[in-house]
N, C-alpha and C. Protein backbone atom coordinates (compact mmCIF):
# COMPACT_ATOMS: atom_id res chain seq x y z
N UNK A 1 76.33 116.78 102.41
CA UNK A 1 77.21 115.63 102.55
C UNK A 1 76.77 114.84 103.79
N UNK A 2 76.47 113.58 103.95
CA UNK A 2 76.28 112.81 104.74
C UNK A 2 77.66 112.13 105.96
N UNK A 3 77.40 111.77 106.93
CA UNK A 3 78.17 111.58 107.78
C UNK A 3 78.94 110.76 107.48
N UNK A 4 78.40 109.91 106.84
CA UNK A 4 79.68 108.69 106.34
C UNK A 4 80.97 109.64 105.14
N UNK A 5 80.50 110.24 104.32
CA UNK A 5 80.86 110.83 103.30
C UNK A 5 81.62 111.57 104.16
N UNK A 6 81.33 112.33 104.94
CA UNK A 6 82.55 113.54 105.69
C UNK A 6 83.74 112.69 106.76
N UNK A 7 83.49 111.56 106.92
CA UNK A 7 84.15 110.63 107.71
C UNK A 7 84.91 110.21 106.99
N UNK A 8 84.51 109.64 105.48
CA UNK A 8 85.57 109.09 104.35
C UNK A 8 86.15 110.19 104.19
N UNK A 9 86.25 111.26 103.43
CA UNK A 9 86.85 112.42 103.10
C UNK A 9 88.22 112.92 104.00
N UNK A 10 88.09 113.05 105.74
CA UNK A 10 88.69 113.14 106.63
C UNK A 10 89.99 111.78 106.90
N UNK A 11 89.42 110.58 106.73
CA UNK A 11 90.28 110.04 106.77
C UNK A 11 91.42 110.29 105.56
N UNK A 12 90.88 109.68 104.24
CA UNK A 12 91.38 110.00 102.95
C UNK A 12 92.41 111.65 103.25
N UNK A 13 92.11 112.01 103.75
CA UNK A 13 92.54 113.67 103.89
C UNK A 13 94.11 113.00 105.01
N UNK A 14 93.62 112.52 106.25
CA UNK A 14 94.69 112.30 107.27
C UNK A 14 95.50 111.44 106.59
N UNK A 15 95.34 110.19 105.46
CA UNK A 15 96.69 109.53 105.36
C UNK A 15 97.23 109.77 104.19
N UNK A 16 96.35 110.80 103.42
CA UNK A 16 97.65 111.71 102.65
C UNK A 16 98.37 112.94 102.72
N UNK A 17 97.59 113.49 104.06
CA UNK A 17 98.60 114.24 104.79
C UNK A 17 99.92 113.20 105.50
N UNK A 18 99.47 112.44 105.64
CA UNK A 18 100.80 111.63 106.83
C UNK A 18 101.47 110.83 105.34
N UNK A 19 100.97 110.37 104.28
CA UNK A 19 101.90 110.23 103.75
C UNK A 19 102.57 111.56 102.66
N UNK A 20 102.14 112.44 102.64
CA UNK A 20 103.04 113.56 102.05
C UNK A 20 104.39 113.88 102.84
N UNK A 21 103.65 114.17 104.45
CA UNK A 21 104.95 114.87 105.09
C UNK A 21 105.97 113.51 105.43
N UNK A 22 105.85 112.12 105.40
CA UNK A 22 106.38 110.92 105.29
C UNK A 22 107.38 110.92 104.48
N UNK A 23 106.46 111.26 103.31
CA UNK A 23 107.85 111.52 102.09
C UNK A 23 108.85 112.71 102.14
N UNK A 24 107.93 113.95 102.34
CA UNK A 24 109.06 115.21 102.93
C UNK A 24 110.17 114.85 103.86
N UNK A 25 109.83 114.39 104.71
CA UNK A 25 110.86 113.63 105.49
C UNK A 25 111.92 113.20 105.14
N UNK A 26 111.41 111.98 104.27
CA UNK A 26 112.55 110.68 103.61
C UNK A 26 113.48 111.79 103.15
N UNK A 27 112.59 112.51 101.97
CA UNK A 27 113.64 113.23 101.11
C UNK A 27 114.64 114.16 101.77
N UNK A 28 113.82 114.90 102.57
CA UNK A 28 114.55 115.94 103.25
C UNK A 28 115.76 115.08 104.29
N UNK A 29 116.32 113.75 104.64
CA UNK A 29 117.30 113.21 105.53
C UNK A 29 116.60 113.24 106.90
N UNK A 30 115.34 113.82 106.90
CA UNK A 30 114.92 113.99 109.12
C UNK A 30 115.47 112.83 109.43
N UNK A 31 114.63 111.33 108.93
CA UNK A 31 115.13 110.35 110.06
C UNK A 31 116.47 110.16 110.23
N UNK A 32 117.48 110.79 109.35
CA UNK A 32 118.97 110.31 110.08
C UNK A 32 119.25 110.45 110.29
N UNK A 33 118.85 112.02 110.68
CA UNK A 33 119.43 113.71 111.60
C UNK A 33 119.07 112.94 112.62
N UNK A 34 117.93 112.96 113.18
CA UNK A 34 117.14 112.23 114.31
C UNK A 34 117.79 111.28 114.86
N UNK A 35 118.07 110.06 114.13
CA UNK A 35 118.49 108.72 114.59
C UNK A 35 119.94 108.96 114.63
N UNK A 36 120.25 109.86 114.28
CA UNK A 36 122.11 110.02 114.02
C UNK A 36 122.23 110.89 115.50
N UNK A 37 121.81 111.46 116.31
CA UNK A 37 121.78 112.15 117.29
C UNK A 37 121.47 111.52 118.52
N UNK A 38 120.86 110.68 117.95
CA UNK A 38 120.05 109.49 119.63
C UNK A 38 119.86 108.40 119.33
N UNK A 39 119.95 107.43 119.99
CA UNK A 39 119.77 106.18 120.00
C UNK A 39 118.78 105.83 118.76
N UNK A 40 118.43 104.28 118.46
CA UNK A 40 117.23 104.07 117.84
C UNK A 40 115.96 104.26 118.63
N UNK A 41 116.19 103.50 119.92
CA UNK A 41 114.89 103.47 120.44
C UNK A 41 113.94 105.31 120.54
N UNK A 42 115.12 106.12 121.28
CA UNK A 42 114.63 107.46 121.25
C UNK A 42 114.26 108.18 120.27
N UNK A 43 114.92 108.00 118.90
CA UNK A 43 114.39 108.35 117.54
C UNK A 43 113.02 107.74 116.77
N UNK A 44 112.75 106.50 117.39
CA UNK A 44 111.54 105.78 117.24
C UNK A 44 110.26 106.51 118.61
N UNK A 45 110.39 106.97 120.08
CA UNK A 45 109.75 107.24 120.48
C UNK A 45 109.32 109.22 120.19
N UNK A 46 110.50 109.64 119.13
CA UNK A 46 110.00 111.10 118.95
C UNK A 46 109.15 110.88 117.72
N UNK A 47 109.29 109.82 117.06
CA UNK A 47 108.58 109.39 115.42
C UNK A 47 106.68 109.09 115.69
N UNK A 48 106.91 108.42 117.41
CA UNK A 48 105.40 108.01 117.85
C UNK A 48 104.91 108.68 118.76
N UNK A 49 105.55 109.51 119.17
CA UNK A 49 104.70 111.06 119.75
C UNK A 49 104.41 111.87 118.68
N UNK A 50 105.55 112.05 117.35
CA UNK A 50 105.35 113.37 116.52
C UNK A 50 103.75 112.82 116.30
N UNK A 51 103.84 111.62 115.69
CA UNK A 51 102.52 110.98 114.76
C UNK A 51 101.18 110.93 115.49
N UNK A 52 100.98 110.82 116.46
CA UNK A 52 100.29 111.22 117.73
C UNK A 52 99.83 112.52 117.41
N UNK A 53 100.78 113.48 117.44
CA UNK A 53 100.65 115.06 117.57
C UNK A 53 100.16 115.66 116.01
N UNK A 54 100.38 114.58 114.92
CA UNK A 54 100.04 114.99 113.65
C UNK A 54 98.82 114.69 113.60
N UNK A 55 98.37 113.51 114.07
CA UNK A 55 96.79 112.86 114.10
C UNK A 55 95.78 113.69 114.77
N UNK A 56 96.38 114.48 116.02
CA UNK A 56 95.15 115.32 116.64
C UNK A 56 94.33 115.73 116.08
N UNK A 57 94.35 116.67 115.22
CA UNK A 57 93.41 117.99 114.10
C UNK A 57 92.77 116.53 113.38
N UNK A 58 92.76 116.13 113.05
CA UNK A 58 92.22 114.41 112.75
C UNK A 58 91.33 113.88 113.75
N UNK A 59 91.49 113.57 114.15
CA UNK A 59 90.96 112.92 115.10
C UNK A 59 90.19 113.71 116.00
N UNK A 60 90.32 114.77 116.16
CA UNK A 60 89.34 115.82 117.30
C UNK A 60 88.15 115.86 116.20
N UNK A 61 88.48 116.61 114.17
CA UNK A 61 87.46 116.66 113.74
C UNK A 61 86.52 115.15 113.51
N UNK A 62 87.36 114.25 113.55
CA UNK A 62 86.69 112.60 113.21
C UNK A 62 85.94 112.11 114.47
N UNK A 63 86.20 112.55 115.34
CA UNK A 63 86.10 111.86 116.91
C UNK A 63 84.99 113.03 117.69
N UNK A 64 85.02 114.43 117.00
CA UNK A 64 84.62 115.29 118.59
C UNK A 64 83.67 116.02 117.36
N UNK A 65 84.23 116.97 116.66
CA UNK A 65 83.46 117.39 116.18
C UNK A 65 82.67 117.19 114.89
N UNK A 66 82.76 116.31 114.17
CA UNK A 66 81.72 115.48 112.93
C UNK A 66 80.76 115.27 113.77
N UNK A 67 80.51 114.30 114.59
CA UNK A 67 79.77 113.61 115.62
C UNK A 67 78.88 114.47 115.64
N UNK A 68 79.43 115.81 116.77
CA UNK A 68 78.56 116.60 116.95
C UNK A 68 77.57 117.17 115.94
N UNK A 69 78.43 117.69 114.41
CA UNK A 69 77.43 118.97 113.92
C UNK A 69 76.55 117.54 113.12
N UNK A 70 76.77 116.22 113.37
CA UNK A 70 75.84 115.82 112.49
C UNK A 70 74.55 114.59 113.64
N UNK A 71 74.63 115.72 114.89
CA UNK A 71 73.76 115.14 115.69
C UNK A 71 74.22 113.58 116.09
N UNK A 72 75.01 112.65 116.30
CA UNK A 72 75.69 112.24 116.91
C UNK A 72 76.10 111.86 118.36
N UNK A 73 75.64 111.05 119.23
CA UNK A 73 75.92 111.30 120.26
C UNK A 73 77.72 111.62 120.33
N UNK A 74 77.67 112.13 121.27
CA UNK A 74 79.17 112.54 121.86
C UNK A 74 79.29 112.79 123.21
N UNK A 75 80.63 112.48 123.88
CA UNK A 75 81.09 112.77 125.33
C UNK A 75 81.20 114.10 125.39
N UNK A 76 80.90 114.68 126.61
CA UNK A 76 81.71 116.12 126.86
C UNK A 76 82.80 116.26 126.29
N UNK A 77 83.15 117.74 126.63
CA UNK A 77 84.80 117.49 125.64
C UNK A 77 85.73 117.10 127.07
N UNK A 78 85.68 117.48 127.81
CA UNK A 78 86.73 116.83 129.07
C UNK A 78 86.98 115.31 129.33
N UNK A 79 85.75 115.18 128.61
CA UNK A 79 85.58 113.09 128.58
C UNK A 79 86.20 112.80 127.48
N UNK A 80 86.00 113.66 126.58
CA UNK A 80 86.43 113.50 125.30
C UNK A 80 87.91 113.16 124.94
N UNK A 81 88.46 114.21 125.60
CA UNK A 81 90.19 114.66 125.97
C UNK A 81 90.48 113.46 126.32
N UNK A 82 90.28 113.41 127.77
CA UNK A 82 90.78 111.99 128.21
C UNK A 82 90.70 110.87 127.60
N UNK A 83 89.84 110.30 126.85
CA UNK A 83 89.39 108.92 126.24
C UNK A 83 90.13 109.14 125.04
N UNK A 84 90.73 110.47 124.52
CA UNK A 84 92.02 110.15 123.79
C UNK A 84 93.28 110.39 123.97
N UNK A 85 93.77 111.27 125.31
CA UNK A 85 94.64 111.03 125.64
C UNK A 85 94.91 109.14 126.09
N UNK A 86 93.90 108.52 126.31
CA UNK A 86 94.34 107.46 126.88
C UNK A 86 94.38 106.50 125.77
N UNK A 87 93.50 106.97 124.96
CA UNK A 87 94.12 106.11 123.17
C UNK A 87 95.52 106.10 122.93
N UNK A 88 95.71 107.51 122.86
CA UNK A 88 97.36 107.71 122.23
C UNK A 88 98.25 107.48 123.27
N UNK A 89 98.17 107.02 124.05
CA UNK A 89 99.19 106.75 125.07
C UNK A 89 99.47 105.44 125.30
N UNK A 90 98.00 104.67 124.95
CA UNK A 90 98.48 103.26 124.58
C UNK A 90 98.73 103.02 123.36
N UNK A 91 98.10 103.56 122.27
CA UNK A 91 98.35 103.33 121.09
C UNK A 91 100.13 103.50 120.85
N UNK A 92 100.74 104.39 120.68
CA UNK A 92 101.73 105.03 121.03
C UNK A 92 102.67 104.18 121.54
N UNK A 93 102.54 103.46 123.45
CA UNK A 93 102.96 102.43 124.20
C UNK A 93 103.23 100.97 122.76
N UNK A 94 102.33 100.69 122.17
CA UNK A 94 102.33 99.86 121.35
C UNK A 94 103.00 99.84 120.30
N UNK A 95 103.32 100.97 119.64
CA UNK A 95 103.55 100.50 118.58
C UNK A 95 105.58 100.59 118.87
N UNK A 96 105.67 101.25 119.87
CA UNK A 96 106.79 101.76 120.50
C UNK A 96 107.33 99.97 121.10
N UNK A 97 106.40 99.32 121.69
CA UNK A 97 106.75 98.10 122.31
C UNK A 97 107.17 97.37 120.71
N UNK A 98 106.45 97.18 120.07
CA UNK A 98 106.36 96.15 118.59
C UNK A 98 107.76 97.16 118.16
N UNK A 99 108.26 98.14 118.18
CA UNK A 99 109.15 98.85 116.79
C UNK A 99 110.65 98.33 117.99
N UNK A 100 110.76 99.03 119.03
CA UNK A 100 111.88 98.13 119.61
C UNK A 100 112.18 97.01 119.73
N UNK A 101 111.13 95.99 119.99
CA UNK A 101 111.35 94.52 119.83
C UNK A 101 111.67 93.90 117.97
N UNK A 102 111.32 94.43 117.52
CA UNK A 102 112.27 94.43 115.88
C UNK A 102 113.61 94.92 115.91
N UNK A 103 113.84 95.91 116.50
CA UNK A 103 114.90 96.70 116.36
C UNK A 103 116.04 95.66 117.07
N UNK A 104 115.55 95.06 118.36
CA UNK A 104 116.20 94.14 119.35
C UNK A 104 116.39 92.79 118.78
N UNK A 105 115.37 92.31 117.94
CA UNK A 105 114.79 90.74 117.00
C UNK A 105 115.69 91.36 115.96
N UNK A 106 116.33 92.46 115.26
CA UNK A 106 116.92 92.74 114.08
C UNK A 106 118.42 92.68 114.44
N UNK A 107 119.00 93.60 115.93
CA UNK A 107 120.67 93.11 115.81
C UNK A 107 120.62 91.85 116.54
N UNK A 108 119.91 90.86 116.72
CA UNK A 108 120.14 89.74 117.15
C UNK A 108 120.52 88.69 116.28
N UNK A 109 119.58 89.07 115.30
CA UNK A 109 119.53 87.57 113.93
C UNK A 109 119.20 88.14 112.95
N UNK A 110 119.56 89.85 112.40
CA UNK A 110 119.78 89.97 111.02
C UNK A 110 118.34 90.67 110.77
N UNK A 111 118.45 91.04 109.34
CA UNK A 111 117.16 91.20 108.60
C UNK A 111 116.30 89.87 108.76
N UNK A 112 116.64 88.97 108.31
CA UNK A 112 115.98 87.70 108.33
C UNK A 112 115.45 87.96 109.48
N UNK A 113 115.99 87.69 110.65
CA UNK A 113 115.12 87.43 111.80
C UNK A 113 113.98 88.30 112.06
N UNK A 114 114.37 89.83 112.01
CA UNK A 114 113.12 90.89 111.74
C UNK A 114 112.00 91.03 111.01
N UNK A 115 112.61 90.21 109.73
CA UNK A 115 111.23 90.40 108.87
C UNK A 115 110.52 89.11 109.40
């Protein structure tokens, strides 16, 4: 299998893992246990850490180790760590900034205004 091919496969693999347990979710009530217990904003920042924490095993094999076994340059892994801890922390920061400012744009002026 070629590098591109194990790169497609991995992704294809991560967003139907994230959308399986997405749906386990829905069905199972999590988000309203969650959001019914804490605020929105705090139920939105455990939703973009969990997803963070689901992506790792993803992203270490997409990012650290594909690279490697297919000759690849790559960072150390201590460089490695960091340059994604500092992904997901902004990534994360972001999507956390955009999901509250809807949430804030939504009891202000409605659905309309949100969408």
């Amino acid at each position: 299998m070629s590098y591109a091919r194990a790169r497609l496969w991995l992704g294809i693999t991560n967003v139907g893992t994230l959308v399986v347990l997405s749906l386990a979710a829905l069905i199972s009530g999590l988000p309203a246990k969650i959001a019914g217990g804490w605020g929105d904003e705090s139920a939105l920042a455990v939703f973009f850490v969990s997803l963070a924490i689901l992506s790792l095993p993803f992203d270490v094999l997409g990012g650290f180790v594909l690279p490697r076994r297919f000759g690849r340059p790559v960072p150390v892994a201590f460089t490695w760590w960091m340059q994604w801890l500092r992904g997901a922390l902004i990534h994360t920061a972001l999507l956390a900034t955009i999901g509250i400012g809807l949430l804030a744009v939504g009891r202000a002026s409605g659905f309309t205004g949100a969408l």
